[in-house]
C-alpha atoms as a PDB file:
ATOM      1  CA  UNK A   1       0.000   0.000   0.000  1.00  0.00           C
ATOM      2  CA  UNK A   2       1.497   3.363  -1.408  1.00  0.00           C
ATOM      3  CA  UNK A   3       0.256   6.743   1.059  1.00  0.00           C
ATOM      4  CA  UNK A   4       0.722  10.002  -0.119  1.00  0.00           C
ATOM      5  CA  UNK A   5       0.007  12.802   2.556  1.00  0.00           C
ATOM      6  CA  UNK A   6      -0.594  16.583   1.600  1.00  0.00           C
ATOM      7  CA  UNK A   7      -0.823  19.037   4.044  1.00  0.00           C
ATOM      8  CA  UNK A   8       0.875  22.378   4.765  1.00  0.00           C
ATOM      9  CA  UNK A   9       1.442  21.758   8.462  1.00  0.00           C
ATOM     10  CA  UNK A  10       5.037  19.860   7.520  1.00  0.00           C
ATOM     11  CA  UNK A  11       5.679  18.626  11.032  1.00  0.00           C
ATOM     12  CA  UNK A  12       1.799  16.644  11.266  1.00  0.00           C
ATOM     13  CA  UNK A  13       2.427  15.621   7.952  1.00  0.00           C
ATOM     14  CA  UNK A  14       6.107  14.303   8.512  1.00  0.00           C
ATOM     15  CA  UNK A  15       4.783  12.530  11.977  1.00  0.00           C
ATOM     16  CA  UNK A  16       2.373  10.659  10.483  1.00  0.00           C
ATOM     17  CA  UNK A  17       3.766   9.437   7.436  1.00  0.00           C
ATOM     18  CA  UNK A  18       6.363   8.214   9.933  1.00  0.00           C
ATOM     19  CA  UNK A  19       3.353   6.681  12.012  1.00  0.00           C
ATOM     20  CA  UNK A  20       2.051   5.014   8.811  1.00  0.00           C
ATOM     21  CA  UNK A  21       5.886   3.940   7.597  1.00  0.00           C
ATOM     22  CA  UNK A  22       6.581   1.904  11.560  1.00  0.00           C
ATOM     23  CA  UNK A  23       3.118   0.105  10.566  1.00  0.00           C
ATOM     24  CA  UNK A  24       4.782  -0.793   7.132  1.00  0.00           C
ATOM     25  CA  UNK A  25       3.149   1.750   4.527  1.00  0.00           C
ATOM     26  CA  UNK A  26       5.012   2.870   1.825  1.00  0.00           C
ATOM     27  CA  UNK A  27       4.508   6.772   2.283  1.00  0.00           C
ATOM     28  CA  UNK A  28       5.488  10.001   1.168  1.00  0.00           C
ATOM     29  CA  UNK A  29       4.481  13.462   1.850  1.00  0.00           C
ATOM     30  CA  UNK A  30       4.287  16.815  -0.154  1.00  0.00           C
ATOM     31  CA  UNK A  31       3.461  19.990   1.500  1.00  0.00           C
ATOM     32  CA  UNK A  32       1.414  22.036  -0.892  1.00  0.00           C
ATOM     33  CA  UNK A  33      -1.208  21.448  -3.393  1.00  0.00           C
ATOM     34  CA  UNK A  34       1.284  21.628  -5.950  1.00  0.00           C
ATOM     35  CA  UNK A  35       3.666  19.175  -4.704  1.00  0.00           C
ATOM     36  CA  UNK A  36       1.372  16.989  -4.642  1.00  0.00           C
ATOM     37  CA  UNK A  37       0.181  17.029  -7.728  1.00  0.00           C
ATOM     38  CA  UNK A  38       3.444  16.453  -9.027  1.00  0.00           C
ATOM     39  CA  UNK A  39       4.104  13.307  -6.265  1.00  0.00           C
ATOM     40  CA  UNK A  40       0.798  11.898  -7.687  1.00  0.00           C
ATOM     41  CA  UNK A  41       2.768  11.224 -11.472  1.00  0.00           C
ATOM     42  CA  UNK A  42       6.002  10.096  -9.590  1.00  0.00           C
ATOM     43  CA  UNK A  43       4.639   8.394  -6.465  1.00  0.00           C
ATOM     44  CA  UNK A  44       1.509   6.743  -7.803  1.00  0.00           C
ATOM     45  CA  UNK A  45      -0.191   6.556  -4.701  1.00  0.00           C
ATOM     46  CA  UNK A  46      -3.232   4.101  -3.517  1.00  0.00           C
ATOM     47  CA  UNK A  47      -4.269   6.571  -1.410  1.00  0.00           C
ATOM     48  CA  UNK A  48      -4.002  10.151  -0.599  1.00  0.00           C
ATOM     49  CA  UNK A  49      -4.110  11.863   2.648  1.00  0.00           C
ATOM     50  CA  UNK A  50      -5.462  15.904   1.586  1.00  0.00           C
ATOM     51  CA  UNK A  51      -5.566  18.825   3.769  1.00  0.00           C
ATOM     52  CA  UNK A  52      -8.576  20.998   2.834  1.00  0.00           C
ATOM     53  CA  UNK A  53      -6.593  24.510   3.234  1.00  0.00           C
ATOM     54  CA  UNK A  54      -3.088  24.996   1.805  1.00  0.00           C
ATOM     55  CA  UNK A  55      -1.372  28.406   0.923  1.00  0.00           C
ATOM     56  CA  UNK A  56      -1.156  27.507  -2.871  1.00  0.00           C
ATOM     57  CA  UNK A  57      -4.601  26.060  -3.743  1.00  0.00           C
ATOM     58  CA  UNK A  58      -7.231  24.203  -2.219  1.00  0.00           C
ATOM     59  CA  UNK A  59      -7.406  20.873  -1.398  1.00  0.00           C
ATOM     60  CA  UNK A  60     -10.778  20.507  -3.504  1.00  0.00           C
ATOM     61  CA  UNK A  61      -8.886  21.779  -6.344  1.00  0.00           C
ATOM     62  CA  UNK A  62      -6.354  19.440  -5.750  1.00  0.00           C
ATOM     63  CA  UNK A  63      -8.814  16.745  -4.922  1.00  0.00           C
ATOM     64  CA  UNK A  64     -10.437  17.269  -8.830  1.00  0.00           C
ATOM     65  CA  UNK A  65      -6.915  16.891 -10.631  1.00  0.00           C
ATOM     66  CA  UNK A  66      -6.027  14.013  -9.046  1.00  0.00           C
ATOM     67  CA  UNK A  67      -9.712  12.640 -10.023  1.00  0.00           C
ATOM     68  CA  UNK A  68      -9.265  13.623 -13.172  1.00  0.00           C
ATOM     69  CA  UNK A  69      -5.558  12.636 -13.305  1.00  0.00           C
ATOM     70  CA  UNK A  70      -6.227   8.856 -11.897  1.00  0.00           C
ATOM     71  CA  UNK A  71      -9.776   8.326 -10.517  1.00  0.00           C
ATOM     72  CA  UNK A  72      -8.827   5.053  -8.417  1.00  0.00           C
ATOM     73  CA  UNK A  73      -6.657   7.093  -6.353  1.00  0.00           C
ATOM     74  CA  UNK A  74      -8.776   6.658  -2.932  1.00  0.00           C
ATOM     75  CA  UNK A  75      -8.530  10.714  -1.183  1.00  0.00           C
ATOM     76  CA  UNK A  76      -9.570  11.099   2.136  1.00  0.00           C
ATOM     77  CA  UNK A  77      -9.800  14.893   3.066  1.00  0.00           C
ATOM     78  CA  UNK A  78      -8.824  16.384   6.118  1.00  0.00           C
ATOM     79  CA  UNK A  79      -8.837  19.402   7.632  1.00  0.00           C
ATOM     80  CA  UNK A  80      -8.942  21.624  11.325  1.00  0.00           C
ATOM     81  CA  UNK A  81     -11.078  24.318   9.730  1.00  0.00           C
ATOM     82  CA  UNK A  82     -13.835  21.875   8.625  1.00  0.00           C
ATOM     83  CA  UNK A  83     -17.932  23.140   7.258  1.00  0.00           C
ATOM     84  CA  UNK A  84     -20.431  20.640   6.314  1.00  0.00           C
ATOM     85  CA  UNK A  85     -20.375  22.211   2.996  1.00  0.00           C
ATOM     86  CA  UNK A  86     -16.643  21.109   2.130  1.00  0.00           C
ATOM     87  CA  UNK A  87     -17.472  17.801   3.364  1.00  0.00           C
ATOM     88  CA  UNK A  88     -20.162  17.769   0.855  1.00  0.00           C
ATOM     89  CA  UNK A  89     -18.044  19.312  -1.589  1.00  0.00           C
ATOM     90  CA  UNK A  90     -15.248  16.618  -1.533  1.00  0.00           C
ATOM     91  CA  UNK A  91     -17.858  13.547  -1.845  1.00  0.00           C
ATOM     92  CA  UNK A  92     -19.058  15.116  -4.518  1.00  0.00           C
ATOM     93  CA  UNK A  93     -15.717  15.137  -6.305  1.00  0.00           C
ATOM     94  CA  UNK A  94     -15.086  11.335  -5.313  1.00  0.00           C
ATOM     95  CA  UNK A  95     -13.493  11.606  -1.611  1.00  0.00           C
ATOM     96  CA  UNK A  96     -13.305   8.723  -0.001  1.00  0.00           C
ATOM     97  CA  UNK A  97     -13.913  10.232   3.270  1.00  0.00           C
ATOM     98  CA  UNK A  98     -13.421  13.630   5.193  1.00  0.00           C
ATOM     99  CA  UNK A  99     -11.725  14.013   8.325  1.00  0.00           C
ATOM    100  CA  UNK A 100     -11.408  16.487  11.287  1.00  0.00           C
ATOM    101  CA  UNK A 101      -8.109  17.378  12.567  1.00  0.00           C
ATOM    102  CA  UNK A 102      -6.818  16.571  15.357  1.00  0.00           C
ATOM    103  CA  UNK A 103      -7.742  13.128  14.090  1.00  0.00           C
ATOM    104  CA  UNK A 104      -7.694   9.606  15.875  1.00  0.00           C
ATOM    105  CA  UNK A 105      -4.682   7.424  14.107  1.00  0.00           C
ATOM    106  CA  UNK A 106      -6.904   4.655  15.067  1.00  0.00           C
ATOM    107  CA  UNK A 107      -9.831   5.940  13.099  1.00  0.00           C
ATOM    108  CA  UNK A 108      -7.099   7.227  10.618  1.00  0.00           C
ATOM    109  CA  UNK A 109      -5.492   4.098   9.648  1.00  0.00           C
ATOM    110  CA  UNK A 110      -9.242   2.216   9.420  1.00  0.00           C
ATOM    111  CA  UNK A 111     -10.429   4.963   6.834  1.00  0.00           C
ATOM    112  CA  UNK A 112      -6.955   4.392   5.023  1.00  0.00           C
ATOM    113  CA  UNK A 113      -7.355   0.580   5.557  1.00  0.00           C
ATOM    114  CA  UNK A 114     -11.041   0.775   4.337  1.00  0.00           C
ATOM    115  CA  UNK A 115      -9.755   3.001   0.977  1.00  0.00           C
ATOM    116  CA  UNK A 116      -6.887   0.771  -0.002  1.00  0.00           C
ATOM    117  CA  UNK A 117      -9.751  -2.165  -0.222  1.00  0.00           C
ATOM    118  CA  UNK A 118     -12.321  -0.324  -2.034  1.00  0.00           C
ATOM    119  CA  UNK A 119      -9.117   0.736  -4.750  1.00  0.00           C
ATOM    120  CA  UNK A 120      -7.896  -3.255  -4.455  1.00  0.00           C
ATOM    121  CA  UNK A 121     -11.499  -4.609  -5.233  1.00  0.00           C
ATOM    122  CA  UNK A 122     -11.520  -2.438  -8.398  1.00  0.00           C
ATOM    123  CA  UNK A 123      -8.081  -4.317 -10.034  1.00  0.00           C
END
């Protein structure tokens, strides 16, 4: 299983892709909407890990590319400034799931359990 974490805040995003790499998960990180557009052609990630707010576009914008990019990619938003409406917005576009910050690992690593399978039962 290939993770791919975007998200701004570099030092949650570099403690939990080292969470997810002590439970064996291939994972990188990118830290702005940009970056991870770009680790999305070079990683080729099962699933995505998406922060809702970043400095150089929004995660739904991101969310959108990568849809249109690779569709199985499984995203599963997250974000600590969180409406109903971007929750709505990002299953709309295909999310997998959305997430509030500070977020459970437990609850974390089921939704990113849970995505990998839906993406696996698709091969």
């Amino acid at each position: 299983m290939k993770v791919l974490i975007v998200d701004n805040e570099i030092e949650f995003a570099s403690t939990l892709a080292e969470r997810l790499r002590l439970r064996k998960i291939e994972t990188e990180t990118a830290f702005s909407g940009l970056e991870g557009l770009t680790a999305v052609s070079t990683f080729h990630p099962d699933v995505m890990i998406l922060d809702l707010r970043m400095p150089d576009m929004s995660g739904l914008d991101v969310l959108a590319r990568v849809k249109a990019l690779d569709p199985a990619i499984e995203v599963i938003l997250l974000t600590g400034h969180g409406s109903f409406e971007d929750g709505i917005s990002g299953m709309e576009l295909g999310a997998f799931d959305y997430l509030v910050k500070p977020i459970d690992l437990v609850l974390l690593m089921e939704k990113i359990t849970e995505a990998y399978q839906k993406k696996s039962q698709r091969k």
